[in-house]
Each structure stands twice: as structure tokens, then as C-alpha cells.
N, C-alpha and C. Protein backbone atom coordinates (compact mmCIF):
# COMPACT_ATOMS: atom_id res chain seq x y z
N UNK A 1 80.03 69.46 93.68
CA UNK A 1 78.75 69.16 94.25
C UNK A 1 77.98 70.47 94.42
N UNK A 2 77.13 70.41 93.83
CA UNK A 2 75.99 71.61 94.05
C UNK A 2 75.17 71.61 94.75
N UNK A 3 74.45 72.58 95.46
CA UNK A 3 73.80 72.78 96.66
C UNK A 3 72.49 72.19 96.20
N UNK A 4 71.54 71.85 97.23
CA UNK A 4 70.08 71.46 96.72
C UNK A 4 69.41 72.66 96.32
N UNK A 5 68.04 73.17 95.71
CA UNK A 5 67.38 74.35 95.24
C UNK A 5 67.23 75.01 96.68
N UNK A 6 66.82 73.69 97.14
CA UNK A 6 65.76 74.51 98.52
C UNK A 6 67.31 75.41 99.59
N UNK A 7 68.41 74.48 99.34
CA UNK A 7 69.48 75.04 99.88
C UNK A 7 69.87 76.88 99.00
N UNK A 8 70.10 76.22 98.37
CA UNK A 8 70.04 77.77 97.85
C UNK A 8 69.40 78.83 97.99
N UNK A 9 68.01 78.41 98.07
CA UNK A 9 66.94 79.87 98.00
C UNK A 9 66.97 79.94 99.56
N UNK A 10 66.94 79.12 100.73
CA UNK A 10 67.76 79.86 101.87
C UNK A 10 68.92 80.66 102.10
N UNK A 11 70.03 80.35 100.84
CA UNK A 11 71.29 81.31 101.04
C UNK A 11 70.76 82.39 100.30
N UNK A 12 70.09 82.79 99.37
CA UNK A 12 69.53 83.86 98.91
C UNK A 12 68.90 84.85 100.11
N UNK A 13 68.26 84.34 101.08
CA UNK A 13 67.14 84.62 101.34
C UNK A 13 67.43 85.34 102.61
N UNK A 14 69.11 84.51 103.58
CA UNK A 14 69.19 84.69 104.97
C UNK A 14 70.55 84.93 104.41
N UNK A 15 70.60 86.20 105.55
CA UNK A 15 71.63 87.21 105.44
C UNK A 15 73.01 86.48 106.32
N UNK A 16 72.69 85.42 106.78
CA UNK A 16 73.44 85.35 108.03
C UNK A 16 74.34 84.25 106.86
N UNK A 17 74.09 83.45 105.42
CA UNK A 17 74.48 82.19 105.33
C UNK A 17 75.77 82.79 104.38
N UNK A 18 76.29 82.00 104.52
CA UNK A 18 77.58 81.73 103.35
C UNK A 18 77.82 82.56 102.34
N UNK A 19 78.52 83.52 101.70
CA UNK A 19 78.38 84.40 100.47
C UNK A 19 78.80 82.99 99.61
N UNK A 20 79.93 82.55 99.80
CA UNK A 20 80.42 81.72 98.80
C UNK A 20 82.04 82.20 98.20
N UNK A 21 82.22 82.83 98.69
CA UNK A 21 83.72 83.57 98.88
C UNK A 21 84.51 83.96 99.90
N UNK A 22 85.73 83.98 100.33
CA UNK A 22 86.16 84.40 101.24
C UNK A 22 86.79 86.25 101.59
N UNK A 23 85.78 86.77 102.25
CA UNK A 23 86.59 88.41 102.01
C UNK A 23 87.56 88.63 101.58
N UNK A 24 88.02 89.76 101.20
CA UNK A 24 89.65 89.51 100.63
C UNK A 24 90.09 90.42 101.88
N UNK A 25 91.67 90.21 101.92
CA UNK A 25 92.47 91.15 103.23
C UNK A 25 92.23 92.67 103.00
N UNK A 26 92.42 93.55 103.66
CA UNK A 26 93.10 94.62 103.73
C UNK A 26 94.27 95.10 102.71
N UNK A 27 94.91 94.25 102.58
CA UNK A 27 95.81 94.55 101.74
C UNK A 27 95.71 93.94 100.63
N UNK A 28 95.14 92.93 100.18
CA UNK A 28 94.84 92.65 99.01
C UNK A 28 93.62 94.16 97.95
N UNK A 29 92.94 94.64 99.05
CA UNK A 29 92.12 95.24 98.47
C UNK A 29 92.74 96.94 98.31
N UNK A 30 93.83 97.15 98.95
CA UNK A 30 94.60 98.28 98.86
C UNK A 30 95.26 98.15 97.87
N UNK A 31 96.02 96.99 97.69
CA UNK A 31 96.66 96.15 96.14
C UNK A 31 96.22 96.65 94.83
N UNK A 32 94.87 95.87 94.83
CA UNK A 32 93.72 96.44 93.55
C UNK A 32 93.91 97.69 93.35
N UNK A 33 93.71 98.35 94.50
CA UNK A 33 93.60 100.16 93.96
C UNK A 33 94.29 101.10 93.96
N UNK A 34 95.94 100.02 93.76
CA UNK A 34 96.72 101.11 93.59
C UNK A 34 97.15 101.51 92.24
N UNK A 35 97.55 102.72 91.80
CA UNK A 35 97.91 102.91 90.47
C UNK A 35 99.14 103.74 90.66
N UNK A 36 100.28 103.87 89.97
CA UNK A 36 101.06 104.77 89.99
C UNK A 36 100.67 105.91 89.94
N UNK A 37 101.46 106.91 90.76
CA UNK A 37 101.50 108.74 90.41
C UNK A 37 101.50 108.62 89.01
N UNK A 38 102.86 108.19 88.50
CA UNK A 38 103.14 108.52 86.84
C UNK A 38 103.06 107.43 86.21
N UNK A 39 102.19 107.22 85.00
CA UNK A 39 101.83 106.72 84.14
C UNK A 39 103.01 105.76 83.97
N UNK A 40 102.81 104.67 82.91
CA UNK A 40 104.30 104.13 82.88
C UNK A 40 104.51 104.44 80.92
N UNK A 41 103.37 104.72 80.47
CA UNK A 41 103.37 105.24 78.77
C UNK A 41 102.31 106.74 79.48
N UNK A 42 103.60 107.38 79.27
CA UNK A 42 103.08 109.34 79.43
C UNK A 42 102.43 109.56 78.30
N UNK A 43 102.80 109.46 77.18
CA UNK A 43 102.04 109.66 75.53
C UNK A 43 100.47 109.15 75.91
N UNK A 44 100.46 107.93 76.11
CA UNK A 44 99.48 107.45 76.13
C UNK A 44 98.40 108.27 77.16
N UNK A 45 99.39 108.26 78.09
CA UNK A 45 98.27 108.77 78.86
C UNK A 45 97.89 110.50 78.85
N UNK A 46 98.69 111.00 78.14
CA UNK A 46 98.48 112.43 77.71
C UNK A 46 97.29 112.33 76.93
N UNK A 47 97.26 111.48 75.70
CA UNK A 47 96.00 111.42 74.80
C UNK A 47 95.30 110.99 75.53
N UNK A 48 95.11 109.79 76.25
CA UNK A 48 93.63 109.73 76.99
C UNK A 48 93.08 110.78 77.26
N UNK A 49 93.81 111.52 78.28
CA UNK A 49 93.78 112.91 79.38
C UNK A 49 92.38 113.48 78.31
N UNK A 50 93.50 114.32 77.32
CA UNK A 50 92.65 114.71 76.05
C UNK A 50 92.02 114.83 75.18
N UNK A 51 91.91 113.36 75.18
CA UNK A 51 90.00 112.68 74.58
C UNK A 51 89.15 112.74 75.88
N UNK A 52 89.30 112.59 77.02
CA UNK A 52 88.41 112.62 77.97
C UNK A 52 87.62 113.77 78.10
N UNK A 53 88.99 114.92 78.03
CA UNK A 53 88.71 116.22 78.34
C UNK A 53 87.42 116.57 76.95
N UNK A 54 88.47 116.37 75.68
CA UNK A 54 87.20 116.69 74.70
C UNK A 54 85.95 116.13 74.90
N UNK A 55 85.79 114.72 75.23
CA UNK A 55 84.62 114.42 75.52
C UNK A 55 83.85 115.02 76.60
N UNK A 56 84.20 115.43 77.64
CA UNK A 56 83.43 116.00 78.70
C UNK A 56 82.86 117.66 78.05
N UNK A 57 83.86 118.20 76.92
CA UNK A 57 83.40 119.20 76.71
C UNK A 57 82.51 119.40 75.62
N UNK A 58 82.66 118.33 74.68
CA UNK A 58 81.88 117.55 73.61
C UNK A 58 80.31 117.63 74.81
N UNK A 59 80.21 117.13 75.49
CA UNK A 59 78.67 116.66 76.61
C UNK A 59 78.18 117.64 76.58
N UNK A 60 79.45 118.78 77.55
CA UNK A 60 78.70 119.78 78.37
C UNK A 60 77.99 120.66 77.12
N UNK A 61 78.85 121.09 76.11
CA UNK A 61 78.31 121.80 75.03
C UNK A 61 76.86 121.31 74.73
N UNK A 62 76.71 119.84 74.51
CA UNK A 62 75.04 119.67 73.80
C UNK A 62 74.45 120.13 75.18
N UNK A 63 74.75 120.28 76.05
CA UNK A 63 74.07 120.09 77.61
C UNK A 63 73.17 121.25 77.24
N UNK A 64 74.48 122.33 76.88
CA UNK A 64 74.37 123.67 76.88
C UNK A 64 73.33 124.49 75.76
N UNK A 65 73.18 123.45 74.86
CA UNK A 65 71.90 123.53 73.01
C UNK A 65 71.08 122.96 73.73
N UNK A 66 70.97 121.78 74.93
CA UNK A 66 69.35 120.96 75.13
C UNK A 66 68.66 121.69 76.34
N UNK A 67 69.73 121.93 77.00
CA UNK A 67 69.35 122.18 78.31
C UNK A 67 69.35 121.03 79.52
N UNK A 68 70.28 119.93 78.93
CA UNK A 68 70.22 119.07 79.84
C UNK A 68 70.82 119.15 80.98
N UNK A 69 69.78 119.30 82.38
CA UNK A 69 70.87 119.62 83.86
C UNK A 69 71.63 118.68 83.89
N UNK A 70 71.67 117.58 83.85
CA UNK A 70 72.74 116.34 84.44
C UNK A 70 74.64 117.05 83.69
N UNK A 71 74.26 117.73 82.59
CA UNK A 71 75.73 117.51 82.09
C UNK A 71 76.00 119.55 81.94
N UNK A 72 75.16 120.23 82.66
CA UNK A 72 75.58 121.61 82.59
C UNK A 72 76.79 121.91 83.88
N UNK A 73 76.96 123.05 83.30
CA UNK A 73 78.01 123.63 84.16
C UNK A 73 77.81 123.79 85.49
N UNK A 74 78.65 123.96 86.69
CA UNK A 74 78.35 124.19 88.11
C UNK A 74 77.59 125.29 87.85
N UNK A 75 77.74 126.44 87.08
CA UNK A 75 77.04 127.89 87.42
C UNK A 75 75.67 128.12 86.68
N UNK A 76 75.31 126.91 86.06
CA UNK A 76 73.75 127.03 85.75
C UNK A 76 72.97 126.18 85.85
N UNK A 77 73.55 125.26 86.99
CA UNK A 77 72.45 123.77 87.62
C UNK A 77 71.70 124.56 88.46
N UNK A 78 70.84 123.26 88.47
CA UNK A 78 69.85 124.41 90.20
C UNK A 78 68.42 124.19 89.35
N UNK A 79 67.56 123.87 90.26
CA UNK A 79 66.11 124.54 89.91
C UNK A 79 65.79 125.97 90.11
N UNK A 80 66.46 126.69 90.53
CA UNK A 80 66.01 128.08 90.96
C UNK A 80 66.70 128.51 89.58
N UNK A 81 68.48 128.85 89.39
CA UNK A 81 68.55 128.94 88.31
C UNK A 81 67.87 128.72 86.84
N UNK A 82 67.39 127.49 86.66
CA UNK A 82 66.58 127.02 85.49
C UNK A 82 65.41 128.18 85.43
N UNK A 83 64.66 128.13 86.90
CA UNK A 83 63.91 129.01 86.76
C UNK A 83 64.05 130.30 86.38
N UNK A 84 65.20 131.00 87.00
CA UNK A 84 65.44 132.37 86.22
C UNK A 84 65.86 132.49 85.06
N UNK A 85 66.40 131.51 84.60
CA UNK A 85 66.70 131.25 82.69
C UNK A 85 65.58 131.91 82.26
N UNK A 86 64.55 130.66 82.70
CA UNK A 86 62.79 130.71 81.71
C UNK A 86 62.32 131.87 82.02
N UNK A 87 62.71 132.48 83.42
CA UNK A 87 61.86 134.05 83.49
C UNK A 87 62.34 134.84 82.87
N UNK A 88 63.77 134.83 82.61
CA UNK A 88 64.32 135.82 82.03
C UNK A 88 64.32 135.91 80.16
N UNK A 89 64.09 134.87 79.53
CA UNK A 89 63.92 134.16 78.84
C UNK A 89 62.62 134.79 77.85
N UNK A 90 61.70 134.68 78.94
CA UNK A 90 60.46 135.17 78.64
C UNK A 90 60.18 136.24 78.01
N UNK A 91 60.68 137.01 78.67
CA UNK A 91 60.40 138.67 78.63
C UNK A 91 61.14 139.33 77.80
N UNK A 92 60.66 140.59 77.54
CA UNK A 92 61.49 141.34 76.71
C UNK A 92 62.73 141.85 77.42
N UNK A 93 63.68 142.47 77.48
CA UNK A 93 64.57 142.91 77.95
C UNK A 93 64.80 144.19 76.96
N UNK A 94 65.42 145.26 77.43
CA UNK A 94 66.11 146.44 76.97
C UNK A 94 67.87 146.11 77.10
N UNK A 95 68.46 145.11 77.86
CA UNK A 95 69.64 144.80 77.96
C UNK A 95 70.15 144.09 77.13
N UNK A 96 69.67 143.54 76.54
CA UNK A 96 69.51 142.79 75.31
C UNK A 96 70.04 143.56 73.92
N UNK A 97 69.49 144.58 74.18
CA UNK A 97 69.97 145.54 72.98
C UNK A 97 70.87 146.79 73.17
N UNK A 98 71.53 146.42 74.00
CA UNK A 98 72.60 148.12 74.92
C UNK A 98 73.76 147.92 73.61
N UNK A 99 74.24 146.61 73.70
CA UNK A 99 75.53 146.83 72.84
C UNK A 99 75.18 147.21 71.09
N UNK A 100 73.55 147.01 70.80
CA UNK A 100 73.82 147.32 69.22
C UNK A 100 73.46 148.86 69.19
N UNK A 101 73.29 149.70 70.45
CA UNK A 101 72.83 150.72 70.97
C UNK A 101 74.31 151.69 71.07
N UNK A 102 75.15 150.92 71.82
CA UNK A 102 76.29 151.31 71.85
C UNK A 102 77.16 150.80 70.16
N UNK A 103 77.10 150.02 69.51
CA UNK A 103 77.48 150.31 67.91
C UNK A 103 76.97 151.61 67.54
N UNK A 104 75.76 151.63 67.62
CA UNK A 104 75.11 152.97 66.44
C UNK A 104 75.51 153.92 67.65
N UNK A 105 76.65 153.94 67.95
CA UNK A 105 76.61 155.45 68.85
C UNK A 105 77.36 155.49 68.41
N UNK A 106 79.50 154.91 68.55
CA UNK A 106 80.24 155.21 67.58
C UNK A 106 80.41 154.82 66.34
N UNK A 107 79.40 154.26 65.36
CA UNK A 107 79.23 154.97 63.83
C UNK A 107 78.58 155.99 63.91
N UNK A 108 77.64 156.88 64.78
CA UNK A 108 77.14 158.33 64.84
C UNK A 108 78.60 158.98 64.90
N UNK A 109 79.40 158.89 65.98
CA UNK A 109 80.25 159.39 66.49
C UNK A 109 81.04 159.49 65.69
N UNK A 110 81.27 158.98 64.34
CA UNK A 110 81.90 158.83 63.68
C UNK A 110 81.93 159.52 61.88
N UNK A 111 80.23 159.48 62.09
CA UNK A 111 79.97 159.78 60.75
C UNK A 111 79.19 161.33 61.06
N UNK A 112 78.95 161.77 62.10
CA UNK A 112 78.27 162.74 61.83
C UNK A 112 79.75 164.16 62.50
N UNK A 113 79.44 165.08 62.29
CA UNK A 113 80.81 165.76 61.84
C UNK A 113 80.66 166.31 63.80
N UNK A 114 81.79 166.16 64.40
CA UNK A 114 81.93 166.58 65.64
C UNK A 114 81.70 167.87 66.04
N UNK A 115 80.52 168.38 67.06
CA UNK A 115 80.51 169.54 67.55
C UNK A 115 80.09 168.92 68.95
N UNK A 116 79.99 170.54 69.38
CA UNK A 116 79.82 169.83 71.08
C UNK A 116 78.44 169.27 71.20
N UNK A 117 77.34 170.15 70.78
CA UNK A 117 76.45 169.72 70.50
C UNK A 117 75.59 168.32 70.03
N UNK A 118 76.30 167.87 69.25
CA UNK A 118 75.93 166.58 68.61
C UNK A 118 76.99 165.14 69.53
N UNK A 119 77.55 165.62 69.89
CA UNK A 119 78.24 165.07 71.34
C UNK A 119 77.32 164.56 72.44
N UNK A 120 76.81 165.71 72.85
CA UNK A 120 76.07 165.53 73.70
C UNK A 120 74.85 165.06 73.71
N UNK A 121 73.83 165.11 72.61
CA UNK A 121 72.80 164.71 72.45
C UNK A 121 72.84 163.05 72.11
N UNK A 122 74.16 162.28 71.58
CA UNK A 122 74.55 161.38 71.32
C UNK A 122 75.05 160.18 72.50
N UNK A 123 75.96 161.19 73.58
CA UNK A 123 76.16 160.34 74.51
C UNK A 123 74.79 160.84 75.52
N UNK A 124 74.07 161.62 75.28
CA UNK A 124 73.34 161.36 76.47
C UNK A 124 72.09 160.62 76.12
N UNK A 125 72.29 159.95 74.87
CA UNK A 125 71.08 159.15 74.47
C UNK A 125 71.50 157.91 74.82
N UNK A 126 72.76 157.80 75.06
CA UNK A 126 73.47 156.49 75.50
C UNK A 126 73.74 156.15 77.26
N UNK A 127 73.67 157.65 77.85
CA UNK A 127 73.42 157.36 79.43
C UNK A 127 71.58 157.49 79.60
N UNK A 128 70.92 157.77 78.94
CA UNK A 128 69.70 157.73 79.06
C UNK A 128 69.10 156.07 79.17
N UNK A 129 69.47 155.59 77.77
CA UNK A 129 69.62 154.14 77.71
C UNK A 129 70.20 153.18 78.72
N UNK A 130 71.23 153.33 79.06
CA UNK A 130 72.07 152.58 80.09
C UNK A 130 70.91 153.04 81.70
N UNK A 131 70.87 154.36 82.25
CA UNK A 131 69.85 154.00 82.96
C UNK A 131 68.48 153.24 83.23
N UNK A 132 67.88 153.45 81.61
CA UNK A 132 66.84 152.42 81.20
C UNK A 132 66.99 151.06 81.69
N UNK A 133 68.32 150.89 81.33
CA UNK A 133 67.92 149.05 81.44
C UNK A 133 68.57 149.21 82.74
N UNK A 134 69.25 150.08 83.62
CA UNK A 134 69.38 149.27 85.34
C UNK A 134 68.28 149.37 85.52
N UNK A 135 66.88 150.35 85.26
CA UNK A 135 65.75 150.17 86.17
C UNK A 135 65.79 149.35 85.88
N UNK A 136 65.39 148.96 83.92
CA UNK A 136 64.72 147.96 83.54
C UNK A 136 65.30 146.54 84.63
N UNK A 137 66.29 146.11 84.84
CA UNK A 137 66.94 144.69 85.75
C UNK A 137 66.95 145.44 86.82
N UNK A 138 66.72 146.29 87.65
CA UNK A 138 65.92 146.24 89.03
C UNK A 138 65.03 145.90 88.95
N UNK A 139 63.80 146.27 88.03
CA UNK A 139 62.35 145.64 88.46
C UNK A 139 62.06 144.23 88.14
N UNK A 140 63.07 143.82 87.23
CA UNK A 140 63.12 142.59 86.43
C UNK A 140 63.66 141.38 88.21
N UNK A 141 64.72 142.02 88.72
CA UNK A 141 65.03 141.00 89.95
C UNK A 141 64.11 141.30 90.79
N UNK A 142 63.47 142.26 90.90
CA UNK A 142 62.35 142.13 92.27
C UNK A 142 61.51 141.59 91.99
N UNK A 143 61.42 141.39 91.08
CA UNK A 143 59.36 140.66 90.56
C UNK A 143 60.74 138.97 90.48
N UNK A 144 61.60 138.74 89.74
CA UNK A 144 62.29 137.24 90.18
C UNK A 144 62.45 136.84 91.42
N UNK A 145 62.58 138.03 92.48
CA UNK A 145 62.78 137.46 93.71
C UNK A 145 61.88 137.21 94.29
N UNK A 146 60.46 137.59 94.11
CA UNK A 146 59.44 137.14 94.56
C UNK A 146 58.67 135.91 93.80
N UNK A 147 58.79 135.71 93.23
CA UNK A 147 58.34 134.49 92.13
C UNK A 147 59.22 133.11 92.63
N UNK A 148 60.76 133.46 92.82
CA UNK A 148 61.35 132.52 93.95
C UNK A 148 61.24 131.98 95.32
N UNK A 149 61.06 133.22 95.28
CA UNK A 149 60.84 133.12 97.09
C UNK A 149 59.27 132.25 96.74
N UNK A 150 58.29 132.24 96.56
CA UNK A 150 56.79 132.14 96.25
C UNK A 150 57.24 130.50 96.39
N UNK A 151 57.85 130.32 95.36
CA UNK A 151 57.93 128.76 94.58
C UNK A 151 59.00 127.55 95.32
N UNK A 152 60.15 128.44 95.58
CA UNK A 152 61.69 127.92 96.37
C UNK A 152 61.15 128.31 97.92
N UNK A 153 60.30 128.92 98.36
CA UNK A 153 61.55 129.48 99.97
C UNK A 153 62.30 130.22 99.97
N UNK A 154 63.09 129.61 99.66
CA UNK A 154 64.37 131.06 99.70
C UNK A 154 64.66 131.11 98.41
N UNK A 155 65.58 132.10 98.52
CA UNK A 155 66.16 132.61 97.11
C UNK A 155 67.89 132.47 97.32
N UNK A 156 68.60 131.24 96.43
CA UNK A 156 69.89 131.46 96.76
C UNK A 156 71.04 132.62 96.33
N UNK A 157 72.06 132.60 96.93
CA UNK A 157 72.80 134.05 96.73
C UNK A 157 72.92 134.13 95.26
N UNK A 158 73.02 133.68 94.07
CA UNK A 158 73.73 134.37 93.01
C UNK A 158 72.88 134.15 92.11
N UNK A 159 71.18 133.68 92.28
CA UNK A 159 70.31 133.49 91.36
C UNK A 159 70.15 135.16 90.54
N UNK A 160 69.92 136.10 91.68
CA UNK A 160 69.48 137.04 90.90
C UNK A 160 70.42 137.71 90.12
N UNK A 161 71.95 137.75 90.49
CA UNK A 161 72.91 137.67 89.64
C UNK A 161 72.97 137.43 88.27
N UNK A 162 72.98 136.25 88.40
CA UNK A 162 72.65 135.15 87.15
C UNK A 162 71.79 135.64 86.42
N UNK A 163 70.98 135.86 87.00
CA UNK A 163 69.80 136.25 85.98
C UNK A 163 69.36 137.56 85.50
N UNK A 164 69.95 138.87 86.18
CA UNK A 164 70.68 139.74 85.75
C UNK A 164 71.87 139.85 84.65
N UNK A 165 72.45 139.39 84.59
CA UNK A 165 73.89 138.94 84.04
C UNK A 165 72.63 138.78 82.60
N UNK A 166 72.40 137.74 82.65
CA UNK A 166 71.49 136.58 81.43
C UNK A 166 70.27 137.72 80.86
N UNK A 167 70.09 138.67 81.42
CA UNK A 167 69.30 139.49 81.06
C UNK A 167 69.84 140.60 79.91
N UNK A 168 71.01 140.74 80.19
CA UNK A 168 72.33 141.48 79.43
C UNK A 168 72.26 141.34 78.20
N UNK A 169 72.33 139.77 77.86
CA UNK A 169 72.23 139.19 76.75
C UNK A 169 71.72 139.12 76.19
N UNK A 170 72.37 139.29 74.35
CA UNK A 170 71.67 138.95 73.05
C UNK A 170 71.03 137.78 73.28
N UNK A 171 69.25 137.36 72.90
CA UNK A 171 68.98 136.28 73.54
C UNK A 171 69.71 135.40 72.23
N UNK A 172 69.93 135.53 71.17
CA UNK A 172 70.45 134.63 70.18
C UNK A 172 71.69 133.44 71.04
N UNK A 173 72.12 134.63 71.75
CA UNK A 173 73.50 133.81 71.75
C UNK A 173 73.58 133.88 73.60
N UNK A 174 72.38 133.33 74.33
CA UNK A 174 72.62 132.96 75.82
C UNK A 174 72.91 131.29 75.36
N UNK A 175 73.57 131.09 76.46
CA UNK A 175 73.98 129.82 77.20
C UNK A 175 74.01 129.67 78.18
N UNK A 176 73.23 128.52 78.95
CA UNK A 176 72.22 127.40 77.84
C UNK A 176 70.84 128.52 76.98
N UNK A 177 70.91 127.67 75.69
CA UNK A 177 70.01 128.07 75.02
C UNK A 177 68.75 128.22 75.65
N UNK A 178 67.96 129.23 74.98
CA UNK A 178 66.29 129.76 75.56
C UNK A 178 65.71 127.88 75.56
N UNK A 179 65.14 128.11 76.77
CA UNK A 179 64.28 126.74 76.22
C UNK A 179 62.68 127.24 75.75
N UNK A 180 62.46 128.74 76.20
CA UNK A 180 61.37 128.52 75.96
C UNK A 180 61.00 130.10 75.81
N UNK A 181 60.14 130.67 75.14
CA UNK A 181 59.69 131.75 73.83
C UNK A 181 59.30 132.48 74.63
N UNK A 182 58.98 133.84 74.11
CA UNK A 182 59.06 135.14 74.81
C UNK A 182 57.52 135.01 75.10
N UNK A 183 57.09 135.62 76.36
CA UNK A 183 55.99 135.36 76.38
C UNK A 183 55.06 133.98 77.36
N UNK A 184 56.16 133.02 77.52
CA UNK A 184 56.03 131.13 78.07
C UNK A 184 56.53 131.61 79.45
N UNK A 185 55.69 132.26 79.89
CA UNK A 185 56.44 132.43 81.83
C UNK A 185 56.58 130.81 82.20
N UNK A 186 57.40 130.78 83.36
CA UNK A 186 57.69 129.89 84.23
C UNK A 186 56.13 129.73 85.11
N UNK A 187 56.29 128.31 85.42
CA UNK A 187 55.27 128.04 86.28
C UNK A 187 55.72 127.89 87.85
């Protein structure tokens, strides 16, 4: 026997009427959710384990080519982060180029015939450089920390890190990829 319409769209309607089921116990519902510690097929459940895993790393990787936040890593979610990506992103950097700086120092070091002289003019073109780019990422985090602070409020602890760090980098090969061209400041 089925209820009348008008009966129904009152049980819809009033919180107080009938679900139409009876709760289940306490222990029926502890029942449902139990699963063994150990598997009862280990094989099996080893390969799951390891398609899961590939798949999660299968995600995070495109996450990491699109830039999609939902599936990036703990250490580059964040709107503040995102933001120092794109600032950093933007700009030119001198850190960017230390290590092909440091190549052409030992093939110099290598090809040009050792005196003290040529020593020195060689590595000190290489501590000259290396001071370059700490100014260069000091002035680079103070002008980020104010652009944060401006936009966020605060500035959380390891943004400027991060974005220091990310400044380091060949932009070819940061992760997550540039989303956006030298020159495209952050808004």
C-alpha cells in the first residue's frame, strides 16, 4: 500500500515524519566499517596499493604541466604561493643562469692553461656573480613581500623561501610550470 501524494509531500516536507527505515544499531554500523589490518589476497592488494600510488602521481604530475591547485603538492598550494610563482615567473632573474655560469668556469678552468693569475680573475668572476644574484633575490623578496603583504595581509613563513628557491631556477625546467611570460606581473 502506498502512501497518498498529499501524504508524501508532507513526509518530504516535515522533518519530524517517518524516514521510512529503521536506524541501524551501533554495531551494525561498526560491522560495515570494519576491514581487516591484513588483506586476505596480499598480491592483490600490493597491486592495487601501486596503481593507486601511480595514479595519484600520474594527477599530481599533469597538476604540475597545468597548474592545477586541487591536485599540486602540499609545498606549492596556497594563493600567496601561486602568487610568488607568477612574480617570480615574470621577471628576469640572474639565478637562473649561476649554474651555466658555473659550467663555463670549469671548462675555463680547464682549458685555459693554469696560472695564478687566470685563477683568480676566473673565480672571482664567479664570486662576483654569486654576489649578484643574492642582491639580485634580496631585492627580488622585498619588493614580493610587499606586493603580499599589499594583497594577502600577511605574508606566510616559507612564501619568500619558495620563491627565492624558484628564483634559482632554470625557468625551462621550474615546477609547476611558468603559467605565465616574462613580463605578465601578478595582479
Amino acid at each position: 500500500m502506498t502512501p497518498a501524494p498529499s501524504e508524501a509531500a508532507t513526509r518530504a516536507t516535515d522533518p519530524r515524519a517517518a524516514k521510512g527505515a529503521p536506524t541501524p544499531s551501533r554495531k551494525a554500523q561498526e560491522a560495515a566499517r570494519k576491514r581487516p589490518l591484513v588483506p586476505n589476497d596480499r598480491a592483490a592488494a600490493k597491486v592495487a596499493a601501486r596503481d593507486a600510488r601511480r595514479e595519484e602521481q600520474a594527477r599530481m604530475r599533469r597538476a604540475l604541466d597545468t597548474g592545477d591547485e586541487r591536485f599540486l603538492p602540499a609545498r606549492d598550494k596556497g594563493p600567496q604561493k601561486r602568487f610568488a610563482r607568477d612574480f617570480v615567473d615574470a621577471r628576469f632573474s640572474l639565478g637562473e643562469y649561476v649554474m651555466f655560469a658555473a659550467l663555463a668556469i670549469v671548462v675555463l678552468s680547464i682549458a685555459v692553461p693554469v696560472t695564478s693569475q687566470t685563477q683568480i680573475l676566473v673565480f672571482g668572476f664567479f664570486w662576483v656573480l654569486v654576489l649578484a644574484v643574492v642582491i639580485d633575490a634580496f631585492l627580488m623578496t622585498r619588493k614580493l613581500k610587499r606586493q603580499i603583504g599589499a594583497k594577502f595581509g600577511s605574508v606566510n613563513p616559507g612564501v619568500v623561501w619558495y620563491a627565492s628557491m624558484r628564483s634559482l631556477q632554470f625557468r625551462r625546467l621550474r615546477l609547476p610550470k611558468p603559467m605565465v611570460k616574462r613580463g605578465e606581473w601578478p595582479k
